[in-house]
Protein backbone atom coordinates (compact mmCIF):
# COMPACT_ATOMS: atom_id res chain seq x y z
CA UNK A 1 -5.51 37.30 62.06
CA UNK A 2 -1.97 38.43 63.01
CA UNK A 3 -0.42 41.82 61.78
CA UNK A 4 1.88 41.02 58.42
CA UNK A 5 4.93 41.34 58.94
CA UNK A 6 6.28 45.00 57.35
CA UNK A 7 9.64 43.99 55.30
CA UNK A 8 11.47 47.64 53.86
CA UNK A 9 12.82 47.57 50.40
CA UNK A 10 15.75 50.36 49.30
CA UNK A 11 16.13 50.12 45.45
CA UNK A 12 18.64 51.80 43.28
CA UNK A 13 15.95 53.23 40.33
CA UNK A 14 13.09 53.75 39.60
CA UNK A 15 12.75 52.44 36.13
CA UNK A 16 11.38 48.54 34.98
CA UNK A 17 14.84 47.24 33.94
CA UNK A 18 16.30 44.01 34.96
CA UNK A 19 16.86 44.60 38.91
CA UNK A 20 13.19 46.78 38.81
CA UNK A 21 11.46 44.12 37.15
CA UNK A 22 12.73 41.06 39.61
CA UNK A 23 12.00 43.63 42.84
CA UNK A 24 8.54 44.06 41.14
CA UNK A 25 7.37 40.46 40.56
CA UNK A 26 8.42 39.58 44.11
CA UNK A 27 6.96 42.18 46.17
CA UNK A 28 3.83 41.48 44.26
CA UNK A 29 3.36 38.00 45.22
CA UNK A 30 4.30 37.99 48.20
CA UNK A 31 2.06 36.17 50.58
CA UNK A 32 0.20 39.84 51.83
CA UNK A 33 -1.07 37.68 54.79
CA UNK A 34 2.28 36.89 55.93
CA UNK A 35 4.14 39.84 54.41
CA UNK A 36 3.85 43.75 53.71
CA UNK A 37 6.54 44.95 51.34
CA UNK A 38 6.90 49.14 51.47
CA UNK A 39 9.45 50.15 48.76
CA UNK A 40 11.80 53.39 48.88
CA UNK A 41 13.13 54.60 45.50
CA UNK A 42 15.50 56.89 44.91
CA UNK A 43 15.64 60.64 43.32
CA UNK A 44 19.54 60.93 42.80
CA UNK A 45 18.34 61.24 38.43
CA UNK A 46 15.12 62.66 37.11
CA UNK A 47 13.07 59.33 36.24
CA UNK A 48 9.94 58.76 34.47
CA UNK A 49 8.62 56.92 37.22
CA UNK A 50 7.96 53.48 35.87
CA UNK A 51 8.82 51.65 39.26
CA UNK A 52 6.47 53.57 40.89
CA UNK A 53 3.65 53.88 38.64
CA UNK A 54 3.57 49.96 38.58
CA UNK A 55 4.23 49.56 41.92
CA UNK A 56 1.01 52.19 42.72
CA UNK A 57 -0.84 49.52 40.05
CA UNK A 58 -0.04 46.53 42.23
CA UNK A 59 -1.01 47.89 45.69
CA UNK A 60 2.45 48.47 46.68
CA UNK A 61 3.16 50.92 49.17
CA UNK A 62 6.03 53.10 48.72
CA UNK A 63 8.15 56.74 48.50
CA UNK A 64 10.58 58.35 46.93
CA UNK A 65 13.80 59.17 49.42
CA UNK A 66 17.11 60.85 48.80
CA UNK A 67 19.41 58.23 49.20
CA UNK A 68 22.87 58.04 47.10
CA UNK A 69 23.57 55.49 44.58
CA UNK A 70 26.53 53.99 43.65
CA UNK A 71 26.83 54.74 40.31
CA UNK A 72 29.83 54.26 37.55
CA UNK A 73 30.16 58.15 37.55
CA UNK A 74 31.80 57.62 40.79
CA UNK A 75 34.53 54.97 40.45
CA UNK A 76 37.15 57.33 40.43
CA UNK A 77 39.84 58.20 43.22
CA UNK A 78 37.40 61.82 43.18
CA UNK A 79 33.81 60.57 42.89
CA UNK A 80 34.08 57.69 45.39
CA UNK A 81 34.44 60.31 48.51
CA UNK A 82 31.07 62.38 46.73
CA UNK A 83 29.37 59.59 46.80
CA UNK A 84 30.32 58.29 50.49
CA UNK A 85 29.79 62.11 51.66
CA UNK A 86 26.10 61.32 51.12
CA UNK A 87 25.49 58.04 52.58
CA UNK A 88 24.82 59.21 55.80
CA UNK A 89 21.92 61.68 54.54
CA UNK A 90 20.19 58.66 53.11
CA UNK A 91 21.27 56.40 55.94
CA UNK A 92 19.10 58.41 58.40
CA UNK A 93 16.04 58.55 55.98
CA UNK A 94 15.94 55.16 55.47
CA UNK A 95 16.08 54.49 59.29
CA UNK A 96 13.38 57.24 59.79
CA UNK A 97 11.21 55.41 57.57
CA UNK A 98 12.05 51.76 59.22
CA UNK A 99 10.65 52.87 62.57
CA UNK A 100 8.12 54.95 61.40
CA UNK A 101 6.44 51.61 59.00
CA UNK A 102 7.47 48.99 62.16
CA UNK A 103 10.17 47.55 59.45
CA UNK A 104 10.86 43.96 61.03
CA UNK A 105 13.66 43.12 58.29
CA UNK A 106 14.94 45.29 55.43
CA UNK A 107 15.64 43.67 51.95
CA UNK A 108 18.17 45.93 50.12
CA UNK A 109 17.72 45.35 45.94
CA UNK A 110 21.35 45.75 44.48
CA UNK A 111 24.56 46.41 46.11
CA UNK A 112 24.29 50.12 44.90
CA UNK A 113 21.99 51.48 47.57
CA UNK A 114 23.90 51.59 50.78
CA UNK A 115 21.40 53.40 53.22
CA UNK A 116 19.49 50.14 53.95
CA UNK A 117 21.83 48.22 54.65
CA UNK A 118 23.72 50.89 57.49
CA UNK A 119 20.28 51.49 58.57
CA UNK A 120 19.68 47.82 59.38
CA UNK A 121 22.59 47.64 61.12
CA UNK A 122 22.10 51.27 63.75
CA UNK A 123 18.36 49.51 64.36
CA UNK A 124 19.40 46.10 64.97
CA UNK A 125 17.30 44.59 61.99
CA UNK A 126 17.81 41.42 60.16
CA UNK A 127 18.95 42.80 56.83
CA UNK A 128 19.48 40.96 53.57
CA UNK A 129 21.28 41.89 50.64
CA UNK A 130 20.10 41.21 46.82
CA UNK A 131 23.23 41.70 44.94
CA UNK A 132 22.39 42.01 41.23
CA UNK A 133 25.33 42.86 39.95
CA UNK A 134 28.80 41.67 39.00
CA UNK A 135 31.57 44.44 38.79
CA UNK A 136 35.08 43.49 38.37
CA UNK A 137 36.62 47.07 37.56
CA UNK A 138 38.26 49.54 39.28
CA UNK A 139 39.32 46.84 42.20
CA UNK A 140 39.15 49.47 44.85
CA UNK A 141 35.10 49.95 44.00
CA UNK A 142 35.05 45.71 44.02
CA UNK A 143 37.03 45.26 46.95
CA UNK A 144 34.39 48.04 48.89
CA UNK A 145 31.32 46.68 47.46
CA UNK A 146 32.48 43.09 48.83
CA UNK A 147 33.34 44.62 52.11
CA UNK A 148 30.64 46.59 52.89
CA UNK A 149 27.98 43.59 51.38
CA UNK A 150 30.08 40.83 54.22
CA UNK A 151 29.97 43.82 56.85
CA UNK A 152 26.42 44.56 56.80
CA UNK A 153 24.35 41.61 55.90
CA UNK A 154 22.56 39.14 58.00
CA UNK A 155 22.39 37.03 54.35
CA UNK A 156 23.02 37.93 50.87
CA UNK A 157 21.24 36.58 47.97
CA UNK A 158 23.25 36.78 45.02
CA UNK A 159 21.31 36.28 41.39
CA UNK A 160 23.43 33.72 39.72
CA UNK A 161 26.67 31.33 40.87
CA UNK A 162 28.58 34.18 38.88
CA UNK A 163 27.58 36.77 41.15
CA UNK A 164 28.24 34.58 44.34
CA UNK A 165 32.10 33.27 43.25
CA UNK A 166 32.73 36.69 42.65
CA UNK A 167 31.79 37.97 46.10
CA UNK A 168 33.67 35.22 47.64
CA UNK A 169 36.84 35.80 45.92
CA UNK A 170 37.04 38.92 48.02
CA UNK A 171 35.00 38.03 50.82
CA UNK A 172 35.31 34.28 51.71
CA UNK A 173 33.46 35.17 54.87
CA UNK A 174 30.44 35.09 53.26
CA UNK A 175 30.42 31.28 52.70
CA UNK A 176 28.16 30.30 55.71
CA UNK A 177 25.46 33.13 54.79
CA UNK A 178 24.97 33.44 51.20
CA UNK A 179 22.82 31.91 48.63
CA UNK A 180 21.84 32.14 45.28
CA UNK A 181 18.26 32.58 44.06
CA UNK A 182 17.57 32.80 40.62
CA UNK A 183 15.52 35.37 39.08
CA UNK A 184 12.60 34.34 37.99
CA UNK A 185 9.96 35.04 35.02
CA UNK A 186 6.48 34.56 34.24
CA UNK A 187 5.79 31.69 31.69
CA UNK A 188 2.33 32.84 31.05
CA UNK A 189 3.30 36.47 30.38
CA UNK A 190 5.94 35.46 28.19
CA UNK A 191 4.65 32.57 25.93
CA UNK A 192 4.76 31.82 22.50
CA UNK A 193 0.89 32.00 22.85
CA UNK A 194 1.89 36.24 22.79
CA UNK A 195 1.36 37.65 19.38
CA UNK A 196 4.29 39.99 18.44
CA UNK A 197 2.70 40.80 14.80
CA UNK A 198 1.15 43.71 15.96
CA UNK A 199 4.74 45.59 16.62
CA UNK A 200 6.35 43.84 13.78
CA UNK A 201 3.99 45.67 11.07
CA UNK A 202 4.36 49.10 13.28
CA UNK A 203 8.40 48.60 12.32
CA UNK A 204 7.83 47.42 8.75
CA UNK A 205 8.81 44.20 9.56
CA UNK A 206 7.78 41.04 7.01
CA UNK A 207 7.03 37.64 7.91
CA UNK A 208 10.55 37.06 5.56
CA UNK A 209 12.25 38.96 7.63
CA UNK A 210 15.03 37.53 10.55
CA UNK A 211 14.45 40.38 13.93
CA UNK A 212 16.96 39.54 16.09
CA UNK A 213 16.81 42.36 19.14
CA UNK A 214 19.04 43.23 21.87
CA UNK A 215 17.28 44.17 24.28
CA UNK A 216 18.10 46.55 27.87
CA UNK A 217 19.68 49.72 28.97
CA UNK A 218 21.96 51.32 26.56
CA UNK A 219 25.58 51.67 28.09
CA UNK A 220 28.83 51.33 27.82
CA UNK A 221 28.91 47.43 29.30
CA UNK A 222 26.21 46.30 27.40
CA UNK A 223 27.71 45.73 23.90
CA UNK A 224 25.22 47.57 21.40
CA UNK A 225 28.47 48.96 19.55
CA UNK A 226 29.77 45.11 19.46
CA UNK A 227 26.32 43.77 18.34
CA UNK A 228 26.34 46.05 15.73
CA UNK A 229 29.47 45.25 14.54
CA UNK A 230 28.58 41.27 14.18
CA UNK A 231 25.29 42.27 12.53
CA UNK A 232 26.74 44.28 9.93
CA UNK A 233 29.00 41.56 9.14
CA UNK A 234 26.35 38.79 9.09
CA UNK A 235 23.82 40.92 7.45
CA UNK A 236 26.28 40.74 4.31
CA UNK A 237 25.61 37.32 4.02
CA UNK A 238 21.54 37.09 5.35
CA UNK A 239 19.48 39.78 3.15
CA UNK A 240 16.13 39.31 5.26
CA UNK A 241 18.02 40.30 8.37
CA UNK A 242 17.12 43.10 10.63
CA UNK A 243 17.78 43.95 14.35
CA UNK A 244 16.34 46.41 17.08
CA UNK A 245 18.05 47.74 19.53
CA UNK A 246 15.20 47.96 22.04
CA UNK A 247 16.01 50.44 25.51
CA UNK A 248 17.37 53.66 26.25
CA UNK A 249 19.98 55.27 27.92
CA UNK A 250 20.63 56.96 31.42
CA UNK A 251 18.81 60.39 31.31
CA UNK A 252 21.34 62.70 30.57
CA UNK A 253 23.65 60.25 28.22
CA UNK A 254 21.67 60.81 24.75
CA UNK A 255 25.33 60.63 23.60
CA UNK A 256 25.52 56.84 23.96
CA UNK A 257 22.62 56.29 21.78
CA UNK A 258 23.62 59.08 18.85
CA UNK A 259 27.17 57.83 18.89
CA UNK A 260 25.73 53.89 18.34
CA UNK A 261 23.65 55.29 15.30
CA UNK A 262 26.39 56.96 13.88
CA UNK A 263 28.12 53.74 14.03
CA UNK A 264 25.16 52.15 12.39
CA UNK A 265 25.75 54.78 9.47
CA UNK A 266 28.97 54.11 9.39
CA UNK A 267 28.60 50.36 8.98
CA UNK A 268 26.27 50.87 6.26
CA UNK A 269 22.76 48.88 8.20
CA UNK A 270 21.16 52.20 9.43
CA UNK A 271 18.30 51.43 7.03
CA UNK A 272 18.02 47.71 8.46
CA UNK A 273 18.31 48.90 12.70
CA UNK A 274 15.35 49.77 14.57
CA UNK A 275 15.44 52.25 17.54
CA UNK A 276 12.01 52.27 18.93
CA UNK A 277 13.38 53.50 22.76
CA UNK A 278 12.24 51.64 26.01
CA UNK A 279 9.24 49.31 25.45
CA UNK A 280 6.84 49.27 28.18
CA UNK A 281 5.04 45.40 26.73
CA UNK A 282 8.35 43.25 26.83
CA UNK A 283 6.32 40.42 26.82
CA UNK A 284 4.79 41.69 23.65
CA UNK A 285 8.42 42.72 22.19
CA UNK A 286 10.02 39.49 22.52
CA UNK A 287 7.41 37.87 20.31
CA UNK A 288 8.20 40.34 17.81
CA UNK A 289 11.61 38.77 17.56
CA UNK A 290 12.65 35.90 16.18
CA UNK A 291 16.10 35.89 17.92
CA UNK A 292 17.61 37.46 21.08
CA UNK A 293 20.97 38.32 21.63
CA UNK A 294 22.58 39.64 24.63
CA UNK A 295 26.28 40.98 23.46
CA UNK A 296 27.30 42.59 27.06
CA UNK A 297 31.14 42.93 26.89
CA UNK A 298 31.76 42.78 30.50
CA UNK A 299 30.35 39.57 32.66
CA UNK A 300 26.37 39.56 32.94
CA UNK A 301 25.23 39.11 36.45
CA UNK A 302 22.50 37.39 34.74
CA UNK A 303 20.59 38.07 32.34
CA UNK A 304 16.67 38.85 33.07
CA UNK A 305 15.92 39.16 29.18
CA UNK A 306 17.35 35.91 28.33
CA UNK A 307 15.13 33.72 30.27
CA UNK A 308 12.30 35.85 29.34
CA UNK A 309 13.50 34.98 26.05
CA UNK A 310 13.15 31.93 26.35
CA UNK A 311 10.17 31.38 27.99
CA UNK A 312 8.59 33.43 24.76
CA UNK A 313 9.59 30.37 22.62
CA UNK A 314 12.91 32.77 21.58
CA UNK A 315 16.75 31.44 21.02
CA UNK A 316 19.08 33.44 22.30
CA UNK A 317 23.03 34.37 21.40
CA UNK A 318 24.55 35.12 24.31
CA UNK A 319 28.14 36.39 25.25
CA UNK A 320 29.86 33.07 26.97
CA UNK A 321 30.52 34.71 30.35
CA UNK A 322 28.68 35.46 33.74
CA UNK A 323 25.27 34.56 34.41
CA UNK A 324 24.42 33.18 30.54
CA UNK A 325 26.99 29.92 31.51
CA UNK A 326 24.03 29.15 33.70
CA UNK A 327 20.56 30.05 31.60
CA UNK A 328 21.20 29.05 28.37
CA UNK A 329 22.05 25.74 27.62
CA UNK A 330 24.67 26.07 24.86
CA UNK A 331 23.76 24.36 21.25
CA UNK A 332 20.04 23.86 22.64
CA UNK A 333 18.58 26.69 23.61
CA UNK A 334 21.06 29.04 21.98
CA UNK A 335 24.50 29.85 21.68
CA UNK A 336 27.21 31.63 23.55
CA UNK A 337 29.75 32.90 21.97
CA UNK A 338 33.00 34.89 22.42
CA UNK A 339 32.95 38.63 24.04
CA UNK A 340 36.07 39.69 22.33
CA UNK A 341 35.77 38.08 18.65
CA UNK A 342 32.54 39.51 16.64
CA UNK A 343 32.94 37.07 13.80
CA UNK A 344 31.76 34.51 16.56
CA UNK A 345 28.52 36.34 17.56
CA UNK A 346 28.81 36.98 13.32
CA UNK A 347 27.70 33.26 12.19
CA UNK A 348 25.91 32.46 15.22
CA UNK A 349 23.58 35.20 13.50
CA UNK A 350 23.76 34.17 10.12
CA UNK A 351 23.03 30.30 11.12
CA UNK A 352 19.96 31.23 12.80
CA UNK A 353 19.09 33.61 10.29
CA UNK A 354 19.17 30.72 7.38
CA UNK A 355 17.63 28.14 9.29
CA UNK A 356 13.96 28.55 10.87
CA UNK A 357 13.99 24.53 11.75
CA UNK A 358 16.93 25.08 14.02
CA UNK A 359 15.52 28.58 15.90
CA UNK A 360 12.32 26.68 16.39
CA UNK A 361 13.86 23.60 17.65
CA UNK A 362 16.12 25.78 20.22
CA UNK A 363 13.24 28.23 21.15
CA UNK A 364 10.99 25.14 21.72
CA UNK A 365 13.50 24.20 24.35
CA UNK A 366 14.15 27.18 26.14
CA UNK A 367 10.78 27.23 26.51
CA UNK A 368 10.63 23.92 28.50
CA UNK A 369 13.97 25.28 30.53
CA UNK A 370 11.98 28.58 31.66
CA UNK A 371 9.55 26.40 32.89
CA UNK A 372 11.30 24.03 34.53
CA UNK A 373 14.21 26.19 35.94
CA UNK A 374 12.97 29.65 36.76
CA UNK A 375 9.47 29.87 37.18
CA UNK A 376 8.30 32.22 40.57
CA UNK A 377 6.82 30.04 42.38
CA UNK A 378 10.50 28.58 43.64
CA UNK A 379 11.78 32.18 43.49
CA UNK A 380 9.12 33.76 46.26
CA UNK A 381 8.57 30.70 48.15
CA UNK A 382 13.07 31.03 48.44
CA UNK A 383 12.81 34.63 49.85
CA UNK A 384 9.55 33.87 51.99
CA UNK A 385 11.19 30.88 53.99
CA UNK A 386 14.27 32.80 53.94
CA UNK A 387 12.49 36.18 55.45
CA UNK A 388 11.15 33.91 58.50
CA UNK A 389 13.89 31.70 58.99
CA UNK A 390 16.01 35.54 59.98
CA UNK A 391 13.31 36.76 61.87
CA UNK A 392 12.70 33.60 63.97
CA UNK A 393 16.55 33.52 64.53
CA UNK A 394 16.12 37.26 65.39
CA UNK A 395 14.03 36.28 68.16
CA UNK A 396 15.47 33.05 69.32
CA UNK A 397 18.65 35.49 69.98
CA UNK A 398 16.78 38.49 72.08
């Protein structure tokens, strides 16, 4: 039986957010016949390990590497050199580590980790680049990410049509050798067979009571503060309504999270927000709820929790921008609403708090979108034919 074929992944965390999660479900599936996947992490922040400890669970092989990240603390005219002063340590790790594993393509997960992709480029390897995420501000960080993504890639994979207009608007180069793959979620580990009960009575929940959650990282991007400020105003009006604001912050940013609970105080629905921190069962957290929303402020690149939403049977309230425009189909199985006007996101709350026909009706048919639109068996069979179509054009060309 031939030798699989050793593909090296550089990832920006290691935690089991959005971008973990989608790096996790493919390098698990792969075809391990065809394919071995060897992950490098990064130790620029102390992590919990999450990544890893999941990835040791699945038979993944991988290490931990100093390699920089490109991280908001460094779009500034100051932080942008820092961070470019320490690309060439990781550069040279990551290249260390190709040769030494017989890499035969490297697969760099977000546009923040830079190492693989330079790497790829000093060994002569096919690389491709997953780009995850969709940042429009300061222009000088945009106009760099673009570059250095149209530079350095043998293809990039961008996560939504979002994503992939906004590369192209600074790099129209990248027409002939970019595509767009969805990320993908698994309809049998989020069903509305899963029994959220279990969590509800832990939070003092009742069967009359609305949960809507928002669910993710805690930042700055994200909308929590503008979530909160459309429940308060809808949970005037809806008495049985209650909301958790499931995820944590950054380590090191316990700020973000006190100054959203102050805010909760200060709206008067402390008593009626749940903070329970990072949930390690999401599949067991969105059948707790009985609405999601997603309030990010800023464009979404895409949106893993909606469509993991969905597929749990949930409606979702989305923010009308970035990747939601393409996973939730407005009035059916949810609603988007406006990023800038919380009366919007307000009664979109209310409705679906008064009305359990209409959240069954739209959950029923998000359901039957997850299915149909973004299961994984399109998702890994996309990046398997695309992984040998490079390295057969890789050969054809020595």
């Amino acid at each position: 039986m031939p030798t699989p074929t050793t593909i090296l992944y550089p990832h920006s965390s290691d935690e089991l957010y959005g971008s973990d999660r989608v790096l996790l479900n493919l390098v698990r599936r792969l075809d391990r016949d065809r394919f071995r996947p060897y992950v490098l992490l990064p130790t620029d922040i102390p992590y919990e390990g999450k990544l890893s400890r999941a990835l040791e669970e699945a038979g993944v092989a991988h290490e931990a590497l100093a390699m920089p990240v490109l991280r908001r603390r460094y779009f500034s005219p100051w932080g942008l050199p820092r961070f470019l002063s320490h690309v060439w340590q990781g550069t040279r790790g990551v290249e260390v580590i190709a040769r030494r594993e017989g890499a035969a393509l490297i697969h760099s997960n977000t546009s923040a980790v830079w190492g693989g992709a330079l790497a790829a480029s000093r060994l002569q390897l096919p690389h491709v680049w997953h780009v995850h995420e969709l940042v429009t501000n300061p222009g000088l960080v945009r106009r760099l990410i673009a570059w250095m993504v149209a530079r350095h890639s043998t293809h990039v994979v961008a996560i939504s049509r979002a994503v992939a207009q906004h590369l192209l608007a600074d790099a129209p180069e990248l027409a002939d050798r970019l595509s767009v793959i969805y990320d993908a979620v698994d309809t049998d580990r989020f069903s509305p067979r899963v029994d959220g009960s279990g969590l509800r009575r832990a939070w003092r929940v009742e069967d009359a009571d609305v949960l809507v959650g928002v669910v993710g990282r805690i930042s700055a991007w994200k909308g929590q503060d503008f979530f909160l400020r459309a429940f308060a105003r809808a949970a005037r009006a809806q008495p049985k309504l209650k909301a958790v604001i499931a995820g944590d912050v950054v380590p090191g940013e316990d700020w973000r999270r006190e100054a959203l609970q102050a805010l909760a105080r200060e709206l008067g629905v402390a008593q009626r927000v749940l903070w329970p921190g990072y949930q390690e069962n999401a599949a067991e957290l969105m059948a707790a709820l009985d609405v999601l929303v997603l309030p990010s402020i800023r464009p979404e690149p895409f949106g893993m929790v909606v469509i993991e939403a969905m597929a749990a049977g949930k409606p979702v309230i989305a923010t009308a921008h970035g990747g939601p425009l393409e996973s939730v189909a407005d009035g059916e199985t949810g609603m988007l609403v406006s990023p800038a006007e919380p009366e919007e996101m307000a009664s979109a709350l209310a409705l679906l708090a008064g009305n359990r026909g209409l959240r069954e009706r739209m959950g029923h048919a998000g359901r039957e979108r997850a299915e149909r639109l973004f299961g994984f068996e399109t998702h890994v069979r996309a990046f398997q034919e695309l992984y040998e179509r490079l390295l057969h054009e890789k050969i054809s060309n020595c």
